[in-house]
C-alpha atoms as a PDB file:
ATOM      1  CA  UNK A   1     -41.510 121.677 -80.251  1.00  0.00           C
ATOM      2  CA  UNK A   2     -39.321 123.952 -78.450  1.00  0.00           C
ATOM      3  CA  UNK A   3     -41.126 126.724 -79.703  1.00  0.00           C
ATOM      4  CA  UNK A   4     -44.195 125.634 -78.616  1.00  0.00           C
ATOM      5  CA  UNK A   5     -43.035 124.678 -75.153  1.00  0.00           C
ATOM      6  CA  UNK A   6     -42.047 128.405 -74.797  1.00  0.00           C
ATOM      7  CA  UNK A   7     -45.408 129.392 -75.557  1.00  0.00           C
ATOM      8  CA  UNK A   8     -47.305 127.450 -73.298  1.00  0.00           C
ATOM      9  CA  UNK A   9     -44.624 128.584 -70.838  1.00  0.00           C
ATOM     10  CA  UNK A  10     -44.967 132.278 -71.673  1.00  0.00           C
ATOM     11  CA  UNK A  11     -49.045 132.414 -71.779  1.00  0.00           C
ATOM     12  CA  UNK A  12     -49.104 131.048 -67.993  1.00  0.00           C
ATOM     13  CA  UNK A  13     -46.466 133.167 -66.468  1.00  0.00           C
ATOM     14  CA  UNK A  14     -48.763 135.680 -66.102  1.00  0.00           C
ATOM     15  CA  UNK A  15     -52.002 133.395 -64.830  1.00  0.00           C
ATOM     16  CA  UNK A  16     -48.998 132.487 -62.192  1.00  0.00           C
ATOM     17  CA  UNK A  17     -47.900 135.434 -61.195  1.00  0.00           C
ATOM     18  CA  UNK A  18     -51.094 136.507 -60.436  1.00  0.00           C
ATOM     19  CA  UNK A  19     -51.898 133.708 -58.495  1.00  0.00           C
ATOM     20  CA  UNK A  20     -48.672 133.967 -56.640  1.00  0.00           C
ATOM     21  CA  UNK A  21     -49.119 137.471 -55.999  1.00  0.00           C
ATOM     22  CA  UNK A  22     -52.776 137.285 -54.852  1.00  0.00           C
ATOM     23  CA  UNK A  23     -51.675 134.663 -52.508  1.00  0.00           C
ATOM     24  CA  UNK A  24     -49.076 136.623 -51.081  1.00  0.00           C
ATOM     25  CA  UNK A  25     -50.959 139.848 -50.632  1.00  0.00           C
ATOM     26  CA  UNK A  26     -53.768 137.546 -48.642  1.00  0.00           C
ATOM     27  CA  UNK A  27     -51.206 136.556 -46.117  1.00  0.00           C
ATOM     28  CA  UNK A  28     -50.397 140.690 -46.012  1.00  0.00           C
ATOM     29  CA  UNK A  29     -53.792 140.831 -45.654  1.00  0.00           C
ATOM     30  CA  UNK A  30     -54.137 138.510 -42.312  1.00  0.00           C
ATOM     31  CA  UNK A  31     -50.671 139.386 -41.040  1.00  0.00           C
ATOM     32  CA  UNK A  32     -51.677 143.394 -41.008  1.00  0.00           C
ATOM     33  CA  UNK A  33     -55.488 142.321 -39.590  1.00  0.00           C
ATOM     34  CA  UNK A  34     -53.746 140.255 -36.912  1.00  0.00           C
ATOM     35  CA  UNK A  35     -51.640 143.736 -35.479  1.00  0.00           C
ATOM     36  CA  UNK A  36     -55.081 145.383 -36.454  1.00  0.00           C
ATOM     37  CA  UNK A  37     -52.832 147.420 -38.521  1.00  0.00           C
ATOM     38  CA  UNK A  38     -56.440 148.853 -40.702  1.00  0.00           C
ATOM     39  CA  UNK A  39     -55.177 151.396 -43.424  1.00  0.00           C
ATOM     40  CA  UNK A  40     -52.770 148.761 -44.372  1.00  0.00           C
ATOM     41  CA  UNK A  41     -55.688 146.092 -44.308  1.00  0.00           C
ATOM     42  CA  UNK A  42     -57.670 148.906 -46.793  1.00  0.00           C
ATOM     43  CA  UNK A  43     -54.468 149.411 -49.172  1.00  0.00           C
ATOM     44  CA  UNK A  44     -53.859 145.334 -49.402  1.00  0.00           C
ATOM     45  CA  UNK A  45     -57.506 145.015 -49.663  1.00  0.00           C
ATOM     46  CA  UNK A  46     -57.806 146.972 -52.787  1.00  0.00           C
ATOM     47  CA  UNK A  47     -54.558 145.822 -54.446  1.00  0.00           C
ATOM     48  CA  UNK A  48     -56.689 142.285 -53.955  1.00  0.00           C
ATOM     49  CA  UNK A  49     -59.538 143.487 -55.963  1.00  0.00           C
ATOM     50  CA  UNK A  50     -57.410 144.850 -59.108  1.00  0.00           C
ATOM     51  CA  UNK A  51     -55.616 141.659 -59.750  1.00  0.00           C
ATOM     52  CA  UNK A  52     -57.198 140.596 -62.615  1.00  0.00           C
ATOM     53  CA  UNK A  53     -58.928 137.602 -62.592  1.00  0.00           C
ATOM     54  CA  UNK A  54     -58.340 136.826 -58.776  1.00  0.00           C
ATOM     55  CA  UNK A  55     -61.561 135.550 -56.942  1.00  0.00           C
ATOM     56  CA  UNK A  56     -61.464 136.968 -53.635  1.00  0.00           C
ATOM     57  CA  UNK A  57     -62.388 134.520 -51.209  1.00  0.00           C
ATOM     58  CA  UNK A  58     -65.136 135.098 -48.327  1.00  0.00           C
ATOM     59  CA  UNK A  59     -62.391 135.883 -45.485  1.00  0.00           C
ATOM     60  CA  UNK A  60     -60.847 138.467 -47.716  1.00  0.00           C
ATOM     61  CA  UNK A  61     -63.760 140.124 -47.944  1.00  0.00           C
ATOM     62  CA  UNK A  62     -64.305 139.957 -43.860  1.00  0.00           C
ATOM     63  CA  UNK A  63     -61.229 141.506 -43.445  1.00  0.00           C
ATOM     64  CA  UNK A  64     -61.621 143.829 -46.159  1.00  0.00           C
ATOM     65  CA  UNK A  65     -65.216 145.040 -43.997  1.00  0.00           C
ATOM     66  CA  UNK A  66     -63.376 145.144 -41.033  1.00  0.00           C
ATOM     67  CA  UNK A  67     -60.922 147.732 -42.132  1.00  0.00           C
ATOM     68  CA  UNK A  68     -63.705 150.002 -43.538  1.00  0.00           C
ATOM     69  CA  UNK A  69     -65.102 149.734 -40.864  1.00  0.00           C
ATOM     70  CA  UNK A  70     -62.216 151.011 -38.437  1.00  0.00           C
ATOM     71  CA  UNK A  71     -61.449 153.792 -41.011  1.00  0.00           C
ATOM     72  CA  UNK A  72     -65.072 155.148 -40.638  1.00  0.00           C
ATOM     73  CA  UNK A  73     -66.310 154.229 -44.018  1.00  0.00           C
ATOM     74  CA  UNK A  74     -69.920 152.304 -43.480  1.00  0.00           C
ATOM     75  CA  UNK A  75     -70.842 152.310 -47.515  1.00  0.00           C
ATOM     76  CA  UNK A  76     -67.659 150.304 -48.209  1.00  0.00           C
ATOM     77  CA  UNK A  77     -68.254 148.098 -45.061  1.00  0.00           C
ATOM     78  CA  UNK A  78     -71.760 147.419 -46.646  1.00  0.00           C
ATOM     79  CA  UNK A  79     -70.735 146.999 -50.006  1.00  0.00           C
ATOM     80  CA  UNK A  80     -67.366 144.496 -48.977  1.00  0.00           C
ATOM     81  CA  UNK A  81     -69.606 142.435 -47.058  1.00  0.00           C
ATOM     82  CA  UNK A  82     -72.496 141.704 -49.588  1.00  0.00           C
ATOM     83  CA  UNK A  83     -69.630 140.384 -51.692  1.00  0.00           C
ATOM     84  CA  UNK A  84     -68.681 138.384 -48.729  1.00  0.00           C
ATOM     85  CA  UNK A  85     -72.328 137.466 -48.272  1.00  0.00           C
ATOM     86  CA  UNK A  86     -72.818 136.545 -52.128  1.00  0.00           C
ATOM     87  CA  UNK A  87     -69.690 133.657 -50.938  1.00  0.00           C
ATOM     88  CA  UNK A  88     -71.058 132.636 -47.627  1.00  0.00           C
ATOM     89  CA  UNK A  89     -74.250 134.177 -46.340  1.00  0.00           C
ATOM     90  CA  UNK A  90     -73.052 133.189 -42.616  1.00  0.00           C
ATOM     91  CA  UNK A  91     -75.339 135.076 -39.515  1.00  0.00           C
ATOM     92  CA  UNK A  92     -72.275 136.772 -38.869  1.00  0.00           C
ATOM     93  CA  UNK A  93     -72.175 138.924 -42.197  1.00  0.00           C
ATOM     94  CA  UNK A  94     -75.912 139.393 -42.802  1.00  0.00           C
ATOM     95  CA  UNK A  95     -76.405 140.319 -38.694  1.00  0.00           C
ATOM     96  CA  UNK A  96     -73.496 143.208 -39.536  1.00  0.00           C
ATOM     97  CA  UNK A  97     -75.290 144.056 -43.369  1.00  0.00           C
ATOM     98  CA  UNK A  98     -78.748 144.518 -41.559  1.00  0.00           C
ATOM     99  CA  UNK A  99     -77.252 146.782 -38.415  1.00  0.00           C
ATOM    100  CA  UNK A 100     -75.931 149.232 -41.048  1.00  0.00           C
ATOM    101  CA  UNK A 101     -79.275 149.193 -42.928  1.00  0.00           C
ATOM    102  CA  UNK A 102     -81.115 149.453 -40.005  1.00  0.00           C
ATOM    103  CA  UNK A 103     -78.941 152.413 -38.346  1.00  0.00           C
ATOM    104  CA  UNK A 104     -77.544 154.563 -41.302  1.00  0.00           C
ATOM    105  CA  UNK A 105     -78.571 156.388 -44.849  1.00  0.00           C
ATOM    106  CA  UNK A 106     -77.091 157.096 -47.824  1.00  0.00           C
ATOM    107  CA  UNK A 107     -75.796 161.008 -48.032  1.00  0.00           C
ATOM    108  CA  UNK A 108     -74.547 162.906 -51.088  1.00  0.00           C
ATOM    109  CA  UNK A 109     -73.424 166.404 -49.432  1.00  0.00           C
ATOM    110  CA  UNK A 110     -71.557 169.343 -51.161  1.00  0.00           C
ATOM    111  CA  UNK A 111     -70.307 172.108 -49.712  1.00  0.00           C
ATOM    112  CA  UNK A 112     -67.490 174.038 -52.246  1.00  0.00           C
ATOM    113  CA  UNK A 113     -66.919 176.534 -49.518  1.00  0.00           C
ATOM    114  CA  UNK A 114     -65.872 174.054 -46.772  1.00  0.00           C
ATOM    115  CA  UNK A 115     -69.288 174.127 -44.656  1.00  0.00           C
ATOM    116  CA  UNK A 116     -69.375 172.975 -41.516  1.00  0.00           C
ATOM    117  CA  UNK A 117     -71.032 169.703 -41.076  1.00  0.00           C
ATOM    118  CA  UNK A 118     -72.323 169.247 -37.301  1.00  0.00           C
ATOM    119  CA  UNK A 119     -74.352 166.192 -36.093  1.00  0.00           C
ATOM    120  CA  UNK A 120     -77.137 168.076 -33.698  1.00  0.00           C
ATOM    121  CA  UNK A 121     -77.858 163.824 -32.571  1.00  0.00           C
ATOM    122  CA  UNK A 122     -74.233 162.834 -32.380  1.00  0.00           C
ATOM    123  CA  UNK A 123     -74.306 159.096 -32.097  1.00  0.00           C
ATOM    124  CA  UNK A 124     -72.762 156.896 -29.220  1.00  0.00           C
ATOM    125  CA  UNK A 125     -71.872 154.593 -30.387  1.00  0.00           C
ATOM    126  CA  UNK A 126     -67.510 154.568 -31.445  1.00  0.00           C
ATOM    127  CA  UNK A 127     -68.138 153.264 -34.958  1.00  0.00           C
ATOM    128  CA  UNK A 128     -70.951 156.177 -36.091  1.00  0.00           C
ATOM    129  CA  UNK A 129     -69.096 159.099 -34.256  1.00  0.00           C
ATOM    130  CA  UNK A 130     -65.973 158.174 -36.219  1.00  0.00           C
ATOM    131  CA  UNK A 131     -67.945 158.054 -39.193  1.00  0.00           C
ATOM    132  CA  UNK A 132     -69.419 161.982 -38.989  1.00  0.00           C
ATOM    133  CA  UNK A 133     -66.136 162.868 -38.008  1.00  0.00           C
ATOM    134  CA  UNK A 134     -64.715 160.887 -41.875  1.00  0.00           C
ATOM    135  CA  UNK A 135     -67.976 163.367 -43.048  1.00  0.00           C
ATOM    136  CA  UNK A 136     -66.680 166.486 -41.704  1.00  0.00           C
ATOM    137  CA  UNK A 137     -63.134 165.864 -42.771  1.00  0.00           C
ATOM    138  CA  UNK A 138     -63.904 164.969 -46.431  1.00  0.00           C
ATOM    139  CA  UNK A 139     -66.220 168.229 -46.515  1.00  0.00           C
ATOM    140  CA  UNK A 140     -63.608 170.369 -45.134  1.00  0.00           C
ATOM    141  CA  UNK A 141     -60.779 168.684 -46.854  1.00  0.00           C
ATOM    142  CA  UNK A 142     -62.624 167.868 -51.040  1.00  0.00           C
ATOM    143  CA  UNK A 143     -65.892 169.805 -50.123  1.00  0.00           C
ATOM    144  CA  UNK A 144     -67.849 166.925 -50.619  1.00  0.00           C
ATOM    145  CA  UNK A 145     -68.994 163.600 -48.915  1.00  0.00           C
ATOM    146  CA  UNK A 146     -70.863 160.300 -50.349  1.00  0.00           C
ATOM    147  CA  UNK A 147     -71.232 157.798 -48.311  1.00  0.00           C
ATOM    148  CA  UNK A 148     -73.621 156.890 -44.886  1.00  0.00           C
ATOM    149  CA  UNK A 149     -74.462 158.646 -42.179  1.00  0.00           C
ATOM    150  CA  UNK A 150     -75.940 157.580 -38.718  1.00  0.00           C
ATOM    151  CA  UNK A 151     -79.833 158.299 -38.523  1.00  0.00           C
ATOM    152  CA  UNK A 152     -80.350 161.665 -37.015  1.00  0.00           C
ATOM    153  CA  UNK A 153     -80.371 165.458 -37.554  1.00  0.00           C
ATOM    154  CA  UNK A 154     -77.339 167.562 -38.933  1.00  0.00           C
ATOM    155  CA  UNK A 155     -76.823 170.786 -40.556  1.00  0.00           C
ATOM    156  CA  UNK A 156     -74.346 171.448 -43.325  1.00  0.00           C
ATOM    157  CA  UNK A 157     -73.272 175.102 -43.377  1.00  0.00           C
ATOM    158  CA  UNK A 158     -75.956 176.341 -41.895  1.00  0.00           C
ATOM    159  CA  UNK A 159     -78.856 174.059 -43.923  1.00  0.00           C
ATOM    160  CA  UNK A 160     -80.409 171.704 -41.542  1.00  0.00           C
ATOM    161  CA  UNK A 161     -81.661 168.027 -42.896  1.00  0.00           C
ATOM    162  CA  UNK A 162     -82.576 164.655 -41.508  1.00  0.00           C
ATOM    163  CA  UNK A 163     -81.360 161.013 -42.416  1.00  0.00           C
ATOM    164  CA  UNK A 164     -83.903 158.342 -41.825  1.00  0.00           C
ATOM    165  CA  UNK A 165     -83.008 155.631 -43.425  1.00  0.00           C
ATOM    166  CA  UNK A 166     -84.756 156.460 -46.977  1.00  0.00           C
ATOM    167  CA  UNK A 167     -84.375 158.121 -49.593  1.00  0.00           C
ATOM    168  CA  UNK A 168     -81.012 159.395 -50.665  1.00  0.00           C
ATOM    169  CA  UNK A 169     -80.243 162.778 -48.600  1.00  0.00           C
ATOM    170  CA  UNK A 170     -79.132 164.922 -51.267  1.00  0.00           C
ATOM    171  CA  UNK A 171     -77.889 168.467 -49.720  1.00  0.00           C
ATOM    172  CA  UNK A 172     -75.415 170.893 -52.426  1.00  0.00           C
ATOM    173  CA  UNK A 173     -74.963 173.992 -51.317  1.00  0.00           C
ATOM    174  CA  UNK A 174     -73.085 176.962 -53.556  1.00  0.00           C
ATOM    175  CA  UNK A 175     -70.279 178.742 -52.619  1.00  0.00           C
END
């Protein structure tokens, strides 16, 4: 009996300290969103999404698109808030999902040599200027950037292209 009491007890201490820990890291969560405190949001976010087995509820995911957002990142904004969406498709969410579809494409740059990235239509708007400058960082800093861009023209070392929406804007160039 006793040994079977221990085993019931030992296959749910994990189930519980995963629930225990998810619930703490969501009040992380909302305590860093509250000071608007956004890389932390990002990190807490994504220690969320590997706990194993932990459903992440819709106003994780919010919070989750709200970071990405203020750290310039519009694919993971997208992608965090059709999970949010696929929880609770509130105006709110789908008005955001649409204004990113509507305003942005998909980019898969390389530049080896470190070109220079330069927005000829730099946007106005806060949000899409921080998110060339996140471009032109991860090209100088890994070479390489996929992700969104605003609509408009750019050239990358040189090489001019267009995004408009659709297709994929694929641009490698060689070192």
């Amino acid at each position: 009996m006793i040994g079977l009491f221990l085993a019931l007890a030992l296959g749910c201490a994990p189930k519980a300290a995963s629930v225990a820990e998810q619930h703490r890291l969501e009040g992380e969560l909302r305590s860093l969103a509250a000071r608007a405190h956004w890389s932390g949001v990002d990190g807490t976010y994504r220690r969320l999404l590997a706990l194993p087995g932990a459903p992440l509820s819709y106003d994780d995911h919010w919070l989750g698109a709200q970071a990405a957002e203020a750290l310039g990142e519009p694919a993971e904004v997208y992608r965090r808030l059709q999970a949010a969406i696929a929880l609770n498709a509130t105006d709110a969410a789908l008005d955001w999902s649409a204004r990113i579809l509507i305003n942005s494409g998909a980019v898969s740059l390389r530049a080896p040599g470190g070109g220079d990235l330069v927005a000829l239509d730099m946007p106005f708007e806060p949000d899409w200027r921080h998110t060339v400058e996140v471009a032109q960082a991860a090209l100088r800093a890994q070479g390489a950037y996929e992700g969104l861009l605003p609509l408009g023209r750019y050239t990358l070392g040189g090489q001019p292209f267009e995004v408009v929406g659709e297709p994929l804007v694929e641009l490698h160039l060689r070192p």
